[in-house]
PDB file of N, CA and C in Angstrom:
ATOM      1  N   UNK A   1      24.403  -4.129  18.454  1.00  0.00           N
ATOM      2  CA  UNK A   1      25.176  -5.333  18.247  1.00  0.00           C
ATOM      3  C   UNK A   1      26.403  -5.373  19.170  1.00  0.00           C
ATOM      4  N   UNK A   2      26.804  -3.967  19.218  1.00  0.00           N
ATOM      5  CA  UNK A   2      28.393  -3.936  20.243  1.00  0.00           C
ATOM      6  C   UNK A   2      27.548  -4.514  21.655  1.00  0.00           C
ATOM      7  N   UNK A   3      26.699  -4.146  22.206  1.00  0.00           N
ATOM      8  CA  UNK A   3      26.200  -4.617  23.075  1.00  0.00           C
ATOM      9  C   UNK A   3      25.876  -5.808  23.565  1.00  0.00           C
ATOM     10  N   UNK A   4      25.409  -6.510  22.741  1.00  0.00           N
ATOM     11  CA  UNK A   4      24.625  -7.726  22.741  1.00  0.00           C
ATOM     12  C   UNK A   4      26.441  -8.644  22.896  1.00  0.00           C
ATOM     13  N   UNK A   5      27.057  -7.913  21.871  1.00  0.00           N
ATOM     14  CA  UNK A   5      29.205  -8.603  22.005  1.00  0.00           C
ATOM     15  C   UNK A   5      29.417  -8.792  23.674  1.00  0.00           C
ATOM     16  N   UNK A   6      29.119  -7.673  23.799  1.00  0.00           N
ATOM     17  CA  UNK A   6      30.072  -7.323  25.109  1.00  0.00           C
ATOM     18  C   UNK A   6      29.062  -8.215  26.066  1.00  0.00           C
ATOM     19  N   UNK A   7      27.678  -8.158  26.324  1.00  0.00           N
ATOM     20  CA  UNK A   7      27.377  -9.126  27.640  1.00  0.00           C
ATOM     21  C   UNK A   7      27.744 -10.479  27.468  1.00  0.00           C
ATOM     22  N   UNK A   8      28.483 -11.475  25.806  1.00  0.00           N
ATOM     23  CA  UNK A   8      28.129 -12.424  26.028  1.00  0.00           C
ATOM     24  C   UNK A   8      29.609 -12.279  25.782  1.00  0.00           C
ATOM     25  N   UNK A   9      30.394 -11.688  26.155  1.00  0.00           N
ATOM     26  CA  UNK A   9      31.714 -11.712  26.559  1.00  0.00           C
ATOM     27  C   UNK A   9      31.688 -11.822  28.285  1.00  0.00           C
ATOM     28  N   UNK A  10      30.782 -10.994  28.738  1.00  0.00           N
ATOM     29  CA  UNK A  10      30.972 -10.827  29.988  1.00  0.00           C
ATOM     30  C   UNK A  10      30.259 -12.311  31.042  1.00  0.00           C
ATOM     31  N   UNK A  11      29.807 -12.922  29.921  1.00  0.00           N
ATOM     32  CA  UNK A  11      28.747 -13.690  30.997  1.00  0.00           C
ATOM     33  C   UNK A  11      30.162 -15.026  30.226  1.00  0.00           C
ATOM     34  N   UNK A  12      30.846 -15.038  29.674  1.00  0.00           N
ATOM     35  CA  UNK A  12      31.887 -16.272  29.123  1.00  0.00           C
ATOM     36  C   UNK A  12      32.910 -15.664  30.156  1.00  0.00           C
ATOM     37  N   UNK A  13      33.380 -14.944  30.449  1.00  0.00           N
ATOM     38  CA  UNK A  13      34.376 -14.588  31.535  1.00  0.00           C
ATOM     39  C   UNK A  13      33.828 -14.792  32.861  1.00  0.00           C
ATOM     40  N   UNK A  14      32.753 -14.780  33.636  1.00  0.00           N
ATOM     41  CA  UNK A  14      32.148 -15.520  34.644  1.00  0.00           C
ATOM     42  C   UNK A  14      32.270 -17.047  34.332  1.00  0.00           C
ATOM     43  N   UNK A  15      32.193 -17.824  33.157  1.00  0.00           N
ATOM     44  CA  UNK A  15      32.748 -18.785  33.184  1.00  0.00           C
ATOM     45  C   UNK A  15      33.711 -19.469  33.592  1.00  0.00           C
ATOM     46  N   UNK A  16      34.939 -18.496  33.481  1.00  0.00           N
ATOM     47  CA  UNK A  16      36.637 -18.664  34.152  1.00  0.00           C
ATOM     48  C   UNK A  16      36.377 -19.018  35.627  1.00  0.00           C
ATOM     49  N   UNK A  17      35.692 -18.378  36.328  1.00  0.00           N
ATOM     50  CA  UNK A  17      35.520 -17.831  37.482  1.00  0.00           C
ATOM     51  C   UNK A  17      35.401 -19.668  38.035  1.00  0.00           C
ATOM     52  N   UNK A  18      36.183 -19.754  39.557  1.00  0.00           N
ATOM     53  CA  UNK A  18      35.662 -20.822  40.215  1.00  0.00           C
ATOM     54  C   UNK A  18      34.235 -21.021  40.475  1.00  0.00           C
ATOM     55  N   UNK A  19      34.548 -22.269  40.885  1.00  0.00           N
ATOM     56  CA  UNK A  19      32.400 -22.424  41.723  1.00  0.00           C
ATOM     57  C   UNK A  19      32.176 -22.194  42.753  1.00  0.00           C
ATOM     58  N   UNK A  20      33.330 -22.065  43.405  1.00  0.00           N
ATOM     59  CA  UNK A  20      33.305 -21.187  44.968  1.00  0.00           C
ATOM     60  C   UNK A  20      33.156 -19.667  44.753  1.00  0.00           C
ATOM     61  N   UNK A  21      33.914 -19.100  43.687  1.00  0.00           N
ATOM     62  CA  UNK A  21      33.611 -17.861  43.758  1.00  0.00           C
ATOM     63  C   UNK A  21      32.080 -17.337  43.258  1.00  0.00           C
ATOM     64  N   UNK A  22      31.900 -18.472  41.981  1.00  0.00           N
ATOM     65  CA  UNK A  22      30.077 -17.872  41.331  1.00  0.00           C
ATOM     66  C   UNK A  22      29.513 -18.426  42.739  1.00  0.00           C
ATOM     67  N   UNK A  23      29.703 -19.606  43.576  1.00  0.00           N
ATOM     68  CA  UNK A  23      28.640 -19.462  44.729  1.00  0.00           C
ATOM     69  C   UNK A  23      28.855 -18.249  45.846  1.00  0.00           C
ATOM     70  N   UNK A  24      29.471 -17.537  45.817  1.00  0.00           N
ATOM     71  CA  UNK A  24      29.683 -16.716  46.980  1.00  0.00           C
ATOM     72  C   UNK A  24      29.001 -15.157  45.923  1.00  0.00           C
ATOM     73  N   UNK A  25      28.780 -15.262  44.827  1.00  0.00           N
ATOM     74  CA  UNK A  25      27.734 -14.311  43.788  1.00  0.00           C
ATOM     75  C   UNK A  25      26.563 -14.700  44.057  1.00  0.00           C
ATOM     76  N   UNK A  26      26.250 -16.040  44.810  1.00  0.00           N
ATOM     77  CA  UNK A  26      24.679 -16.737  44.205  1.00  0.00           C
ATOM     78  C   UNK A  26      24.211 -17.234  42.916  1.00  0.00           C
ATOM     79  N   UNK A  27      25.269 -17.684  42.167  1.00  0.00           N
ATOM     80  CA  UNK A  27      25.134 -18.200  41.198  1.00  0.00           C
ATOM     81  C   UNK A  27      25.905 -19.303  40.835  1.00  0.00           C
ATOM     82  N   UNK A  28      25.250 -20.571  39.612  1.00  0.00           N
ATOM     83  CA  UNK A  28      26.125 -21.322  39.388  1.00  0.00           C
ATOM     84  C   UNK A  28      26.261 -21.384  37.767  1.00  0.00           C
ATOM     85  N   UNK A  29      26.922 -21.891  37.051  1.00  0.00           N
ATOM     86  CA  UNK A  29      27.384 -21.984  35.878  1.00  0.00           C
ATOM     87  C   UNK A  29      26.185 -23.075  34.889  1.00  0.00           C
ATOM     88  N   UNK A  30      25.551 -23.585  35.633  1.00  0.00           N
ATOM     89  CA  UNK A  30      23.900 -22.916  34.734  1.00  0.00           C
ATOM     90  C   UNK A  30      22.825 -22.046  34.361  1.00  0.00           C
ATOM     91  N   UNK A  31      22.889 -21.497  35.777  1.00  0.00           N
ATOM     92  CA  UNK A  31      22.571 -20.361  35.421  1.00  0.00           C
ATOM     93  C   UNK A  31      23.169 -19.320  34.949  1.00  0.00           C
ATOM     94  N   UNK A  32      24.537 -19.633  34.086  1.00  0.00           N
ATOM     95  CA  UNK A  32      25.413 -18.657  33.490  1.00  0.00           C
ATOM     96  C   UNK A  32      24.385 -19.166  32.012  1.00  0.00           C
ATOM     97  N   UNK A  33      24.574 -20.956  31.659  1.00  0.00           N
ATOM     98  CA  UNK A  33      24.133 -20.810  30.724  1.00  0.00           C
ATOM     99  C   UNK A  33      22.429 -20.451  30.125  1.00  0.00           C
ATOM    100  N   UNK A  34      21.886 -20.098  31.317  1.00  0.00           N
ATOM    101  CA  UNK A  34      20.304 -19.992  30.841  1.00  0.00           C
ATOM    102  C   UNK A  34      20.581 -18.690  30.570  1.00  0.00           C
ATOM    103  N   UNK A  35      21.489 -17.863  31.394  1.00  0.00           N
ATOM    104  CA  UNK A  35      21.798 -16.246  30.731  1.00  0.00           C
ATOM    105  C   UNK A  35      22.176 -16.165  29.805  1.00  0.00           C
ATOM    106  N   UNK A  36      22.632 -16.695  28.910  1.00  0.00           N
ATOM    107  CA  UNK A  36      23.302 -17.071  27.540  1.00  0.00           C
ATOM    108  C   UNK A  36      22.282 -17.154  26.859  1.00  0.00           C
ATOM    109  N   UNK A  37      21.492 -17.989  26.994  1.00  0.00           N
ATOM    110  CA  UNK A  37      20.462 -18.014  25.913  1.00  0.00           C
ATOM    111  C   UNK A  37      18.433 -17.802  26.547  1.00  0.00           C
ATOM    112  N   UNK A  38      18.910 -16.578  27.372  1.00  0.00           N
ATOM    113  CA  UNK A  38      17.835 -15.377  27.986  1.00  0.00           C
ATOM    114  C   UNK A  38      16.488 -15.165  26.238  1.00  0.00           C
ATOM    115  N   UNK A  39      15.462 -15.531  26.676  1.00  0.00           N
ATOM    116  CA  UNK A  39      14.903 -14.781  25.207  1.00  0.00           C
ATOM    117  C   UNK A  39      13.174 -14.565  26.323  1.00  0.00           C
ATOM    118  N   UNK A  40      12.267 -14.515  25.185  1.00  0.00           N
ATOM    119  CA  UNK A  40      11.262 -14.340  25.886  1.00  0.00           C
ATOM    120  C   UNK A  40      11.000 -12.957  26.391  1.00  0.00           C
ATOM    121  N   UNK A  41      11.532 -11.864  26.374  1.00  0.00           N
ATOM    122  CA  UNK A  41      12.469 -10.749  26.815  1.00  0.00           C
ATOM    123  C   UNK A  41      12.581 -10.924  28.539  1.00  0.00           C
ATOM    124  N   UNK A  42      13.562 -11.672  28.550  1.00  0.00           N
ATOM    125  CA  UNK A  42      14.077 -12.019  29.813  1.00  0.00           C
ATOM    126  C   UNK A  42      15.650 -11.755  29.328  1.00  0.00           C
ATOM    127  N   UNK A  43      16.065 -10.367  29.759  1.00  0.00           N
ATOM    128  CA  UNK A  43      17.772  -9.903  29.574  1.00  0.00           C
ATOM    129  C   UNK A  43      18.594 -11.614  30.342  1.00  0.00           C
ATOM    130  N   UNK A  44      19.994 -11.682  29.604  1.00  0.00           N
ATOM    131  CA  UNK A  44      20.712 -11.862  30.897  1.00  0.00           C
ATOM    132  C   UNK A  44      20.731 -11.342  32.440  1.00  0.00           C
ATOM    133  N   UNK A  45      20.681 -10.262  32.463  1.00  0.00           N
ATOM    134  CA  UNK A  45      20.826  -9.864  33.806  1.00  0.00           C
ATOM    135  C   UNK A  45      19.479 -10.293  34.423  1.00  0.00           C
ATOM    136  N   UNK A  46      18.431  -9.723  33.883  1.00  0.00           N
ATOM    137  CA  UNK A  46      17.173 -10.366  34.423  1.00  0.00           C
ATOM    138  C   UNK A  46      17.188 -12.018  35.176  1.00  0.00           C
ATOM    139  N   UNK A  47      17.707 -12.744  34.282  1.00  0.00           N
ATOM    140  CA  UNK A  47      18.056 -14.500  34.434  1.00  0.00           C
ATOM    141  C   UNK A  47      19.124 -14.340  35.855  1.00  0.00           C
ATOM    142  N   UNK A  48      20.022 -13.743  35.937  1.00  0.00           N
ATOM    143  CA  UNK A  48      21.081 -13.380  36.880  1.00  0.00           C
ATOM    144  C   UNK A  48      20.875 -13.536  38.245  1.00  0.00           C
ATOM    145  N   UNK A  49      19.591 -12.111  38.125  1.00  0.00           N
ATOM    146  CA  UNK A  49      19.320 -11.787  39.714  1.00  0.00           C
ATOM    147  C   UNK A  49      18.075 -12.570  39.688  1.00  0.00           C
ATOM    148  N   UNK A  50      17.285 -13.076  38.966  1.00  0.00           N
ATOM    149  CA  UNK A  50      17.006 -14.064  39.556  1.00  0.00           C
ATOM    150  C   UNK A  50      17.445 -15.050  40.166  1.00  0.00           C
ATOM    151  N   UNK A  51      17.963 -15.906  39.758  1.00  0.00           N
ATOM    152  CA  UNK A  51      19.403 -16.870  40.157  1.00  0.00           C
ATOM    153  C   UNK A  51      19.498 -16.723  41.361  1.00  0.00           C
ATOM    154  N   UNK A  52      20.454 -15.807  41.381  1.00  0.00           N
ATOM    155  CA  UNK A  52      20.556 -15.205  42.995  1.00  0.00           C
ATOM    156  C   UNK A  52      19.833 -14.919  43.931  1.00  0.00           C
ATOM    157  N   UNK A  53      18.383 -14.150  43.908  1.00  0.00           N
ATOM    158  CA  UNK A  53      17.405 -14.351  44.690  1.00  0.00           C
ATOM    159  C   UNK A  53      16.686 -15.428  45.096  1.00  0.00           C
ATOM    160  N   UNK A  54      16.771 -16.504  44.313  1.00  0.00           N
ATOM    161  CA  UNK A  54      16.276 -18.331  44.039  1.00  0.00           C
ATOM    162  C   UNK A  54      17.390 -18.573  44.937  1.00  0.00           C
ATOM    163  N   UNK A  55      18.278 -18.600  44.720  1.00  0.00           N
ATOM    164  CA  UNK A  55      19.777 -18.904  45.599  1.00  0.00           C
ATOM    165  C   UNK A  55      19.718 -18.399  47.142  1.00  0.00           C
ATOM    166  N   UNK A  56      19.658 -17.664  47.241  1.00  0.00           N
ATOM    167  CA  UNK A  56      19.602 -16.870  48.584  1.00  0.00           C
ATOM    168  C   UNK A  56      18.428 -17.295  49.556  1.00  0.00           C
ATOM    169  N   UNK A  57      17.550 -17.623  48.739  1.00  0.00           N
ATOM    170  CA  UNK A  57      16.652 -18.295  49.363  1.00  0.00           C
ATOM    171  C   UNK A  57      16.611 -19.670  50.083  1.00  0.00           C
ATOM    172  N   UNK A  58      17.667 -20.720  49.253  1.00  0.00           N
ATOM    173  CA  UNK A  58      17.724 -21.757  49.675  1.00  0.00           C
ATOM    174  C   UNK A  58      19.049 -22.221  50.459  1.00  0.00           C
TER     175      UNK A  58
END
């Protein structure tokens, strides 16, 4: 449970973050929220680097 606290602390503090800075991660603040609600067993992080590899691509 401490776990599951802490990533969806960590993925709400990427929220703060500008959109220049999540784009210079490869990510944007939808794909913050599809990491938020990751199921299917697809982790957040899983959703993440995807993102970013989808991103990098285009």
């Amino acid at each position: 449970m401490n776990a599951k606290r802490a990533r969806r602390t960590a993925l709400r503090s990427l929220l703060d973050l500008d959109n220049t800075r999540l784009k210079d991660m490869g990510i944007d603040r939808n794909d913050i929220a599809e990491a938020m609600s990751a199921r299917n067993g697809r982790t957040p992080g899983m959703v993440l680097n995807a993102a970013r590899a989808r991103n990098a691509r285009s």
